[in-house]
Protein backbone atom coordinates (compact mmCIF):
# COMPACT_ATOMS: atom_id res chain seq x y z
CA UNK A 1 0.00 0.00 0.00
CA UNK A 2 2.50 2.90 -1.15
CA UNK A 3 0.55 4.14 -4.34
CA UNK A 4 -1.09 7.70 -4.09
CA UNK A 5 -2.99 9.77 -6.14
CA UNK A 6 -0.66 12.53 -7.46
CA UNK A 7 -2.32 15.93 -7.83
CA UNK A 8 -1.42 18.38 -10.94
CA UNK A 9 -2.41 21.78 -11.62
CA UNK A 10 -5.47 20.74 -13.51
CA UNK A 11 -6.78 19.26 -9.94
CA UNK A 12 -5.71 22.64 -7.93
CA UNK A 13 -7.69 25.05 -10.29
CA UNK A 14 -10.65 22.78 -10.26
CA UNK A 15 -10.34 22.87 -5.92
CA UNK A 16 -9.66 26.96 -6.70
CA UNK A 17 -13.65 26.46 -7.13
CA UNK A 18 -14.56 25.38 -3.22
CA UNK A 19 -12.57 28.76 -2.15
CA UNK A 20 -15.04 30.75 -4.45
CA UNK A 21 -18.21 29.35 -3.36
CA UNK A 22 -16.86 30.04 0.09
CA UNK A 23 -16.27 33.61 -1.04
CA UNK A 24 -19.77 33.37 -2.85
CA UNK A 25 -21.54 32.65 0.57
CA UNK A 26 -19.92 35.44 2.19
CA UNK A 27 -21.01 37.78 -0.21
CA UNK A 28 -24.41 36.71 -0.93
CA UNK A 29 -25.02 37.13 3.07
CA UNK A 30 -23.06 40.37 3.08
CA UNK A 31 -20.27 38.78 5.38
CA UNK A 32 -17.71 40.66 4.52
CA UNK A 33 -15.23 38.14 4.90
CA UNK A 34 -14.64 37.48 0.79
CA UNK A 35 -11.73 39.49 0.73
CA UNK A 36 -9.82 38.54 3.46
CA UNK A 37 -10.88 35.04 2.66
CA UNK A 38 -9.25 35.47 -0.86
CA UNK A 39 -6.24 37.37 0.62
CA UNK A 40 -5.73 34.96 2.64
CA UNK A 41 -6.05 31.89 0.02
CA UNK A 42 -3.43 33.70 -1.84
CA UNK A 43 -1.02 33.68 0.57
CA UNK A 44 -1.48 30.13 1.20
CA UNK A 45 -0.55 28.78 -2.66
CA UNK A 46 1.85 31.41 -2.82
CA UNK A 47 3.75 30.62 0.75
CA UNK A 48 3.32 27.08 0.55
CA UNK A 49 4.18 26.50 -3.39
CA UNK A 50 7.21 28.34 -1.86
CA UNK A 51 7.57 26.18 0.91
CA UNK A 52 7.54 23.33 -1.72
CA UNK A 53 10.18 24.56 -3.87
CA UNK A 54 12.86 24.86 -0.86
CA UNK A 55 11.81 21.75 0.92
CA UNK A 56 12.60 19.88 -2.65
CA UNK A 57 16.12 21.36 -2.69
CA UNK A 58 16.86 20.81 0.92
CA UNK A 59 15.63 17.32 0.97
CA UNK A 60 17.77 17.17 -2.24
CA UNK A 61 20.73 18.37 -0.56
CA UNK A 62 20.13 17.04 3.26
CA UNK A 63 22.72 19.60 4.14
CA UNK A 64 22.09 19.89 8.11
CA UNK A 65 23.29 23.51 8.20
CA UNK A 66 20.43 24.16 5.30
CA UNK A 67 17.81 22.16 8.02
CA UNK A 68 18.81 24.37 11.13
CA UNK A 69 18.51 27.50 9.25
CA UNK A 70 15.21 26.92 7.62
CA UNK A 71 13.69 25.85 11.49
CA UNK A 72 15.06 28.83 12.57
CA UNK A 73 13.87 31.15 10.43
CA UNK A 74 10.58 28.92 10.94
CA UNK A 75 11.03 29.94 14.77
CA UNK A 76 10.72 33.26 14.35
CA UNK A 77 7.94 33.78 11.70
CA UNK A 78 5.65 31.47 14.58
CA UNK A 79 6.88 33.63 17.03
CA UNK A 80 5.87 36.69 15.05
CA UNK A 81 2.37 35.44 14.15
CA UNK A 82 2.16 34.89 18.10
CA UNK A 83 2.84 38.55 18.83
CA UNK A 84 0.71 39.39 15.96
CA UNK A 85 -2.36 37.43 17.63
CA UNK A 86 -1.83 38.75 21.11
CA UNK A 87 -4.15 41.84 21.79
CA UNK A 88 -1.76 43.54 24.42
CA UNK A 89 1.91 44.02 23.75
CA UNK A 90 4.95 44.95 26.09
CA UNK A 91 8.60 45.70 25.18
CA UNK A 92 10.53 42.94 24.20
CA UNK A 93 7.17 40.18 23.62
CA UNK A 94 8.95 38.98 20.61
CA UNK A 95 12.23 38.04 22.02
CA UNK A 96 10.22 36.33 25.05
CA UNK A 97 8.13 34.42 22.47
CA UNK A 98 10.66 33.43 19.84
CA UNK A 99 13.02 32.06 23.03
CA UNK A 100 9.60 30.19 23.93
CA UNK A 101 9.46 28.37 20.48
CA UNK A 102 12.96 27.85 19.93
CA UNK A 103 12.95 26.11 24.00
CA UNK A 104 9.84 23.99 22.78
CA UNK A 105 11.43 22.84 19.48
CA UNK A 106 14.82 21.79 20.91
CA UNK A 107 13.24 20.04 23.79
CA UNK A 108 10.20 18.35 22.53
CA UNK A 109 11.40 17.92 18.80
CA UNK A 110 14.51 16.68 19.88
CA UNK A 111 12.98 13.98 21.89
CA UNK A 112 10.43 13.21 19.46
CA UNK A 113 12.96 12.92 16.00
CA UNK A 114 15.84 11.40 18.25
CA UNK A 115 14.36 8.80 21.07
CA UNK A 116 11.18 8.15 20.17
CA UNK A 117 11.13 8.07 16.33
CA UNK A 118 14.74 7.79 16.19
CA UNK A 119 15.26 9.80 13.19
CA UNK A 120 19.38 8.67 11.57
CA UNK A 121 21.15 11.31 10.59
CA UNK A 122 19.60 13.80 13.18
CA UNK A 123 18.80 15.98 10.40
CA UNK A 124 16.90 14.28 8.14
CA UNK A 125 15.13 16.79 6.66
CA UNK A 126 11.99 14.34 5.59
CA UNK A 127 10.92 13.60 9.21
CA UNK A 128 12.79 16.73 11.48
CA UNK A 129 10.81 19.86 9.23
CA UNK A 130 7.67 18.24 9.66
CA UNK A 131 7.69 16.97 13.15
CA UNK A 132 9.20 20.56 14.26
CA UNK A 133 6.45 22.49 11.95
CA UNK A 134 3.85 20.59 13.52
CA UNK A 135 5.23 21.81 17.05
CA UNK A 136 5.70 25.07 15.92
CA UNK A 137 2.30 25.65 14.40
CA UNK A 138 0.42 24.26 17.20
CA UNK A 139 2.10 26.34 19.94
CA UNK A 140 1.99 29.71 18.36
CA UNK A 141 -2.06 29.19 18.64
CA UNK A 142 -1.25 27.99 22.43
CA UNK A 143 1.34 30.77 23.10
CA UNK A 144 -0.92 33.45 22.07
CA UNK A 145 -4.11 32.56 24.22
CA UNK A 146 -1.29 32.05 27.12
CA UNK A 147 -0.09 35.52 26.76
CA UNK A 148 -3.73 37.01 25.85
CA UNK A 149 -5.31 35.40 29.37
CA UNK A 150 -1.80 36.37 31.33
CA UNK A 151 -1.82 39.95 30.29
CA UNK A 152 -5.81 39.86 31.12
CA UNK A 153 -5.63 38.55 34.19
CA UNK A 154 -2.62 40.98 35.62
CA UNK A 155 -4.54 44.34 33.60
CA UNK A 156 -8.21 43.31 35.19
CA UNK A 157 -7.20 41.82 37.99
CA UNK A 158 -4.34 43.19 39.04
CA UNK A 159 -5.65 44.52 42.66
CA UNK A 160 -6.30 40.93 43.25
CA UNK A 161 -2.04 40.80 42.45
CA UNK A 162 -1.35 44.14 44.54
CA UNK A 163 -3.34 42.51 47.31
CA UNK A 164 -1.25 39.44 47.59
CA UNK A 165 2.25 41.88 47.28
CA UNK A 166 0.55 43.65 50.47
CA UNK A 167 0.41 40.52 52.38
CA UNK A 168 4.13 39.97 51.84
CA UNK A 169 3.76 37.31 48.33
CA UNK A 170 7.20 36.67 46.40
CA UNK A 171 6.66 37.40 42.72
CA UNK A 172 6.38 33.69 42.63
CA UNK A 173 3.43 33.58 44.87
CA UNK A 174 2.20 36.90 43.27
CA UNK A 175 1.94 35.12 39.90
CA UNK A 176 0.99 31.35 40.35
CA UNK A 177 -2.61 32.45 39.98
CA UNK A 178 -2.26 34.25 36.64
CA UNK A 179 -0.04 31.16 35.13
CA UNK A 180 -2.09 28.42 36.15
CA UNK A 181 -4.94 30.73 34.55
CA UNK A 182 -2.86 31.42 31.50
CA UNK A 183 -1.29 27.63 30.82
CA UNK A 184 -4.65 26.46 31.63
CA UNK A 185 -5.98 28.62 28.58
CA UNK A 186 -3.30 27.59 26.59
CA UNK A 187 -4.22 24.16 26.49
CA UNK A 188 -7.15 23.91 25.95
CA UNK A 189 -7.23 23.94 21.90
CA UNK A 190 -4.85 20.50 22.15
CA UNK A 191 -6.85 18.76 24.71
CA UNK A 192 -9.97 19.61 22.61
CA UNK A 193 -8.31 18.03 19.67
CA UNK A 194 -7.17 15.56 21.77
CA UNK A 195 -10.35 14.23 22.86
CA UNK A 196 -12.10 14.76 19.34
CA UNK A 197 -9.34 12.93 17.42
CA UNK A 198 -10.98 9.40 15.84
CA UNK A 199 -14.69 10.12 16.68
CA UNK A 200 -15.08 13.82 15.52
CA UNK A 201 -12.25 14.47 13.20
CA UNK A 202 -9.25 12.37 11.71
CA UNK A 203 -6.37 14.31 12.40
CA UNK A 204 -4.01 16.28 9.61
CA UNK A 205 -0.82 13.72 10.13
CA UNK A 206 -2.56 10.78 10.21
CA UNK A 207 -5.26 11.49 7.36
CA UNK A 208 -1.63 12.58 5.18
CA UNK A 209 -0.13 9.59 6.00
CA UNK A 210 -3.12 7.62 4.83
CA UNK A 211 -3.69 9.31 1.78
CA UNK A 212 0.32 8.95 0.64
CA UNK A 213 -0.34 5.52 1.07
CA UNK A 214 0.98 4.45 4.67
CA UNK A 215 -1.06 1.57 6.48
CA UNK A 216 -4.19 3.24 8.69
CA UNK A 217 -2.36 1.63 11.87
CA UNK A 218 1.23 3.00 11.33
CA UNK A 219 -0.84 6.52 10.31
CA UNK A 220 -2.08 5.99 13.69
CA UNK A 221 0.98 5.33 15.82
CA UNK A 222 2.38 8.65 14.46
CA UNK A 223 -0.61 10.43 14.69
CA UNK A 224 -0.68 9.40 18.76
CA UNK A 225 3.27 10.72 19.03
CA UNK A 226 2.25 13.73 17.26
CA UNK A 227 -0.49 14.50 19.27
CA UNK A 228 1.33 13.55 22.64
CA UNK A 229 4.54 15.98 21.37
CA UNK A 230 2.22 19.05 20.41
CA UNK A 231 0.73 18.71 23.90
CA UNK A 232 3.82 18.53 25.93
CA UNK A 233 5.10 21.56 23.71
CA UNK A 234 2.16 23.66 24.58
CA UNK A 235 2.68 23.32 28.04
CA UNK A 236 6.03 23.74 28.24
CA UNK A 237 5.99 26.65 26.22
CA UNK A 238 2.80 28.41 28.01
CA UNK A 239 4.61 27.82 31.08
CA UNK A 240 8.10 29.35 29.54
CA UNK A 241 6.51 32.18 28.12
CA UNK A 242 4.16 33.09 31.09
CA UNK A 243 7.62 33.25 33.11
CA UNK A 244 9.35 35.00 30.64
CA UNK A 245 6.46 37.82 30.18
CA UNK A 246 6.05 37.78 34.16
CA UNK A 247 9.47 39.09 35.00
CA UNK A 248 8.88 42.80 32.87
CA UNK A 249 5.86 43.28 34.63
CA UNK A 250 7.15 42.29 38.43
CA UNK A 251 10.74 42.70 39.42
CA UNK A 252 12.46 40.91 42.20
CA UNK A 253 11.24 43.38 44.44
CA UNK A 254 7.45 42.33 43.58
CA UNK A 255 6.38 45.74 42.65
CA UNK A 256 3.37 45.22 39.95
CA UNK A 257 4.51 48.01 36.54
CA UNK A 258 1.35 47.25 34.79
CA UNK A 259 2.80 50.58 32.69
CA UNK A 260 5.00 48.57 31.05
CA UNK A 261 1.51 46.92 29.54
CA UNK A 262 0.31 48.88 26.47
CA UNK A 263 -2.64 47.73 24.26
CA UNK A 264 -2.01 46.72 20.83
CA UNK A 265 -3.67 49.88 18.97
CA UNK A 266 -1.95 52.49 21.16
């Protein structure tokens, strides 16, 4: 079972068709959505045709230097759209949330591409870019609904904070409220897909697996390590980047500088 259905240009205009009815429903109910929906449909054959034509020449070349510089540059567009996502920004956000993904893919890829799948050389590109991609695009979502909730919690509830400095709190005691709150927010899109994957949906790796020909039970058995590494990446990462956020807005002397908190369109 290793045949698959290749797909040719023919096929992509014909599927250019669902993207205009979805357009088409948008404007016949006066959405307003068709041209961001088109925008962004754009971008997508134009980023991932991209994509395609580099992954062909690295996995061509399976140069490692070629594989650590494309998932780095891969860190910090995720970081990016995480900032981008986040409705309250403070000074140096990016940094904090690039350090986050970079943390996430070295610990939880490497575990995942060396130990468990065992991935020989280290670098090879066919398994390491995907595996790491999948990490990467899962956490940004995670990362930026940690951050959102944080920066909510210490902006509307931040007499709750001052109230717990008065009563002699460490920033560490100060702050365990607003990151359990935060990481528990973060988490939640993974453990929804979690618990819907087989009954409600079949998951992206899995269902690519399948259709490139892999047997449904070997689709499976990386779909489960996928699902178990994007979850332990989540919460490592809301965790990292709730510290890592937490330390502008309270020094050691656990003085609250909520001015250091600006919203997004100011």
């Amino acid at each position: 079972m290793t045949d698959f259905i290749e797909l040719g240009r023919q096929q992509l205009i014909i599927a250019t068709v669902l993207i205009v009815a979805a357009g088409a429903v948008s404007m016949v109910l006066r959405l307003g959505v068709e041209r961001r929906l088109w925008v962004a449909a754009l971008r997508t054959v134009i980023q991932l045709g991209l994509l395609g034509l580099v992954l062909e020449r690295i996995f061509a070349l399976r140069n490692p230097l070629l594989v650590v510089l494309l998932l780095l540059l891969m860190t910090v567009f995720a970081a990016r759209e995480a900032v981008v996502r986040a409705s309250r920004l403070y000074r140096g956000i990016l940094l904090d949330a690039w350090l986050t993904m970079a943390a996430s893919c070295l610990v939880v890829g490497g575990m995942v591409t060396q130990i468990v799948v065992g991935v020989d050389p280290w670098y090879e590109p066919q398994y390491v870019i995907p595996l790491l991609g999948m990490i990467l695009g899962n956490s940004l979502t995670g990362i930026s609904l940690c951050l959102d909730r944080f920066m909510d919690h210490l902006d509307l509830r931040a007499a709750e904070v001052e109230l717990r400095i008065a009563f002699g709190a460490t920033r560490g005691e100060a702050l365990k409220e607003p990151l359990r709150d935060a990481v528990r927010t973060g988490m939640i899109p993974i453990i929804n897909a979690m618990a819907a994957a087989g009954l409600v949906s079949l998951p992206g790796m899995m269902t690519g697996q399948i259709l490139a020909g892999s047997p449904p039970l070997q689709a499976v058995a990386y779909q489960i390590v996928v699902m178990f590494m994007i979850a332990a990446a989540v919460a490592l990462g809301a965790m990292l980047v709730v510290i890592l956020s937490g330390r502008h807005f309270m020094g050691a002397d656990a003085t609250l500088r909520l001015d250091r908190l600006t919203a997004k369109n100011s």
